[in-house]
Each structure stands twice: as C-alpha cells, then as structure tokens.
N, C-alpha and C. Protein backbone atom coordinates (compact mmCIF):
# COMPACT_ATOMS: atom_id res chain seq x y z
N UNK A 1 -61.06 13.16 -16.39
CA UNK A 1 -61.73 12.07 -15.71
C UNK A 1 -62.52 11.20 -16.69
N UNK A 2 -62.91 11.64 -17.65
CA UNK A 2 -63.78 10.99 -18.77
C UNK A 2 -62.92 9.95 -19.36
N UNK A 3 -61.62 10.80 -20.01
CA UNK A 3 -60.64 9.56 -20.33
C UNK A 3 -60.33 8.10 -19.39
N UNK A 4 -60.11 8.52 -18.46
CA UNK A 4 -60.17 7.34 -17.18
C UNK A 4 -61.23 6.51 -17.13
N UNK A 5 -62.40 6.71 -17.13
CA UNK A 5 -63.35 6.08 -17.48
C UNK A 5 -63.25 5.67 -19.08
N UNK A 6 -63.28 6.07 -19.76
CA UNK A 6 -63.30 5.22 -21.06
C UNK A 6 -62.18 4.48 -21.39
N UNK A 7 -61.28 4.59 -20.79
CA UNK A 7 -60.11 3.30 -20.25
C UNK A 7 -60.70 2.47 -20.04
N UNK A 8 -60.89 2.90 -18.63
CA UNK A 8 -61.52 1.59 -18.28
C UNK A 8 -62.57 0.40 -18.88
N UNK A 9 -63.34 1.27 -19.45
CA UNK A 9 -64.29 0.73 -20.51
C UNK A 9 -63.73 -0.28 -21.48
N UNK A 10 -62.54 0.47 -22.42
CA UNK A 10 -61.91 -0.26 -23.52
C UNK A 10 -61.25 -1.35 -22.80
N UNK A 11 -60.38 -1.35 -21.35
CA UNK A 11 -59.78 -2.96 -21.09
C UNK A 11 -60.52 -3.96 -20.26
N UNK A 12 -61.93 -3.39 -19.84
CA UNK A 12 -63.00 -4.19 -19.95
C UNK A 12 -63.69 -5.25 -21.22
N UNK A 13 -63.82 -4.16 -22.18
CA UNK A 13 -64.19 -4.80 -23.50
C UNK A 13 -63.16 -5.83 -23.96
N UNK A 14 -61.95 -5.60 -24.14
CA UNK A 14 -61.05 -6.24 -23.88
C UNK A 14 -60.75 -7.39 -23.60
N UNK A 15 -60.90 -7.49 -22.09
CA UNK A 15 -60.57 -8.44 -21.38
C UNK A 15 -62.06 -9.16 -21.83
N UNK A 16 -63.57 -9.34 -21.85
CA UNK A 16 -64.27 -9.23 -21.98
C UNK A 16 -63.98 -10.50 -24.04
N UNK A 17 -63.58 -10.14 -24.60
CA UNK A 17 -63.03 -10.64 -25.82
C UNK A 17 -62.52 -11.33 -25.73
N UNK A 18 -61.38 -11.22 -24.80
CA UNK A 18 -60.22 -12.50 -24.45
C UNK A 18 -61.08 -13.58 -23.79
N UNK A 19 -61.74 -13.19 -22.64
CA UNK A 19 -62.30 -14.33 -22.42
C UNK A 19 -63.52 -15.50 -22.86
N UNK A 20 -63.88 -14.57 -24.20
CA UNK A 20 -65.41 -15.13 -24.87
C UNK A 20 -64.29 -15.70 -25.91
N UNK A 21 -63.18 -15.58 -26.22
CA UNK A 21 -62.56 -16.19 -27.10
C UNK A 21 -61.89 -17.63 -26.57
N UNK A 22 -61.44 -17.53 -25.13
CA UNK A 22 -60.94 -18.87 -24.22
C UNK A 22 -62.08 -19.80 -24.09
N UNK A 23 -63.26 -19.05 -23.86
CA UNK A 23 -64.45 -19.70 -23.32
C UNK A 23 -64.58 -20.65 -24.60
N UNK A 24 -64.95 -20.27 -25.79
CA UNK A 24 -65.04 -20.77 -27.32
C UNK A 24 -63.95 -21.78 -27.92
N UNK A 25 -62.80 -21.85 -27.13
CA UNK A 25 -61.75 -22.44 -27.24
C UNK A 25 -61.56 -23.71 -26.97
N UNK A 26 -61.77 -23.57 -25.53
CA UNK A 26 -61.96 -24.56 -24.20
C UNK A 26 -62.06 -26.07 -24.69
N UNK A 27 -63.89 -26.01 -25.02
CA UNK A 27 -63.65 -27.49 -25.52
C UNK A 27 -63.08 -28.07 -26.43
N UNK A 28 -62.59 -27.90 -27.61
CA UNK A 28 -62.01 -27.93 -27.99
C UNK A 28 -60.17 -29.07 -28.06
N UNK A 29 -59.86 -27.57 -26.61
CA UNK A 29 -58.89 -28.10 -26.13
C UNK A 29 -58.70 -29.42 -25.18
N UNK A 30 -59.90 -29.65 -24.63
CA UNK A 30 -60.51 -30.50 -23.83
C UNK A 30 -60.83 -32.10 -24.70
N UNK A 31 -61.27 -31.66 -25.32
CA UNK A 31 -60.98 -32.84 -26.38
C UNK A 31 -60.08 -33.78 -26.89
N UNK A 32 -59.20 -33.32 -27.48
CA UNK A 32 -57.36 -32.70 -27.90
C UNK A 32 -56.97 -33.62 -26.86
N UNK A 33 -57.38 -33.21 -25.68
CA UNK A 33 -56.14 -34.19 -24.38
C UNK A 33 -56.66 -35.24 -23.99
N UNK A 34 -57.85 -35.70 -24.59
CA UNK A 34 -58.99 -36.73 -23.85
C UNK A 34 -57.59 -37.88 -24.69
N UNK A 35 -57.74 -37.90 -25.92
CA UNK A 35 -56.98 -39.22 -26.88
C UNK A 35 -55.76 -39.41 -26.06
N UNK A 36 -55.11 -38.12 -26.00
CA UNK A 36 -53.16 -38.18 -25.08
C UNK A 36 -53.85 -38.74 -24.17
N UNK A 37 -54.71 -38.37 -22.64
CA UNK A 37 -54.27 -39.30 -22.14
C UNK A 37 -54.80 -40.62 -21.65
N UNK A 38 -55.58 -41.13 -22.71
CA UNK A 38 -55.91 -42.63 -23.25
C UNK A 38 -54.71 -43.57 -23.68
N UNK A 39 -53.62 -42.57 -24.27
CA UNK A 39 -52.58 -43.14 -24.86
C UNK A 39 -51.72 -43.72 -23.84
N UNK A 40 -51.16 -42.04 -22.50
CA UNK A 40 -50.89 -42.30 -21.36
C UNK A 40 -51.23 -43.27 -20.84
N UNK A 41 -52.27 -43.33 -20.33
CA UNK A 41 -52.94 -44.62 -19.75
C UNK A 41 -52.60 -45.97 -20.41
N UNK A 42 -52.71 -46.38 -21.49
CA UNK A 42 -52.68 -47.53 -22.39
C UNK A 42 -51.21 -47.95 -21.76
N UNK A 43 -49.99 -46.88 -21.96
CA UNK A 43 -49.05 -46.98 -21.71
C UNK A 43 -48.36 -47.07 -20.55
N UNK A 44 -48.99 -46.78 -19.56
CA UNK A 44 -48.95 -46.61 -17.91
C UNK A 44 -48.86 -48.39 -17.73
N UNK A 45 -50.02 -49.11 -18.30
CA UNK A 45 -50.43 -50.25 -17.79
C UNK A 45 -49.16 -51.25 -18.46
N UNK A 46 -49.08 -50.67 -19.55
CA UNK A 46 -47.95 -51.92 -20.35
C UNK A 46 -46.46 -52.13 -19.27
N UNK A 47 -46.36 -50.60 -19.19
CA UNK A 47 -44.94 -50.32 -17.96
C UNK A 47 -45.86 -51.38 -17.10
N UNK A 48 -46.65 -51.04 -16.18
CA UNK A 48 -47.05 -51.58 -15.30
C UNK A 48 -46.76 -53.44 -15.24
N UNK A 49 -47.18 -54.13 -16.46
CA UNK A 49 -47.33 -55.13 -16.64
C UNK A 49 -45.77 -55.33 -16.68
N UNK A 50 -44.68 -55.21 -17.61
CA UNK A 50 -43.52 -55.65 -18.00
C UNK A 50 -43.05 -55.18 -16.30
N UNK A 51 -43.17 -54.37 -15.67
CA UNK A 51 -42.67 -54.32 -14.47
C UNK A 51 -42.97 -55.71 -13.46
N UNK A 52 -44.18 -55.86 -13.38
CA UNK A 52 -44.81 -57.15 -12.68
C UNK A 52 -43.87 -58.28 -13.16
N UNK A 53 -43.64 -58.58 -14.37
CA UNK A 53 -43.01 -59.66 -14.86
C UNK A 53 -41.79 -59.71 -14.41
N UNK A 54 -41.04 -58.90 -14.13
CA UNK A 54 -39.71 -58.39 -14.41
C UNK A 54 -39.21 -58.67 -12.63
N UNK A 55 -40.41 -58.37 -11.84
CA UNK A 55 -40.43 -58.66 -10.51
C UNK A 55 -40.71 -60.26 -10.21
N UNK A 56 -41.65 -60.99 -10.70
CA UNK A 56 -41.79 -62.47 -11.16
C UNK A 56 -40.70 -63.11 -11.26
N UNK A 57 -39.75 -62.89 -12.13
CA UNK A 57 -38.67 -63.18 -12.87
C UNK A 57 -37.54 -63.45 -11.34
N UNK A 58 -37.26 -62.26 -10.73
CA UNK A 58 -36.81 -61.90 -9.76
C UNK A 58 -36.86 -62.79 -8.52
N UNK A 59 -38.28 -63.08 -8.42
CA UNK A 59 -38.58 -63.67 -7.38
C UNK A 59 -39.38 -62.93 -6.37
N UNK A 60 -39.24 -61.63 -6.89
CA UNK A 60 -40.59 -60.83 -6.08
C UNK A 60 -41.77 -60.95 -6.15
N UNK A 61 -42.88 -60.44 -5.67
CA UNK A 61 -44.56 -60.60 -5.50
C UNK A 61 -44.85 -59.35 -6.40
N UNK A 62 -44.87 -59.79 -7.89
CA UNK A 62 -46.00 -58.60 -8.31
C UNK A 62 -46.59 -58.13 -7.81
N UNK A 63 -46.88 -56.50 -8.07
CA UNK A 63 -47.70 -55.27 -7.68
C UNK A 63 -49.09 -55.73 -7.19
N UNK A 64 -49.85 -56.83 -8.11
CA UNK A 64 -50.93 -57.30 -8.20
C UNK A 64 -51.01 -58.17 -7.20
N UNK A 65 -50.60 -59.28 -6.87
CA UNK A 65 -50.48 -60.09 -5.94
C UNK A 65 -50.48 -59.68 -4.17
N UNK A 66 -50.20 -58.33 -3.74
CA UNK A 66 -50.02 -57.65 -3.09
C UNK A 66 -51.31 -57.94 -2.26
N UNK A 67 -51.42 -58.30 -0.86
CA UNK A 67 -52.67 -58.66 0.13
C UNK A 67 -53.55 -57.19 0.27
C-alpha cells in the first residue's frame, strides 16, 4: 500500500512539473501569435478590398456599400 501511495506522489510531482513548465511557456507562446495574426488580419482586409473592386468592376454593390 505504501508503494501506491508513493505513486501517486511521483505522478503528482510530475504532472505538477509539466504544468509549471506550460504555465512558464504560455506567454511566450502568446506573443509568437500576436505578429501572425496582425499579418492575418493585414491580409484579410487586402482580400477584402480587391474583392470589393472586383464586385465594382462587375457591377455589384461592394461589401461596404451594403445598407
């Protein structure tokens, strides 16, 4: 029964590591994706725009124009 308990102990500690190591990680990673998706975005709008035009062109009512 002792062993069972000190199992338990060690994949406590464990798990316990893993997560002070994610925790320490985190921002980090959080950071990292802030620039991507600025880039996304930057790029969202350009589609966005050449689409509007492209509808203009057409004879449709840009996205924007929309009541």
């Amino acid at each position: 029964m002792a062993g069972f308990a000190a199992a338990w102990v060690v994949m406590l500690v464990v798990l316990g590591i893993v997560l002070a190591v994610c925790w320490i990680i985190l921002p980090f990673a959080i950071i990292g994706t802030k620039h991507r998706l600025n880039l996304i975005l930057e790029e969202q709008r350009r589609t966005n725009a050449l689409l509007s035009a492209l509808a203009a062109r057409r004879g449709g009512q840009p996205a924007s124009a929309k009541p």
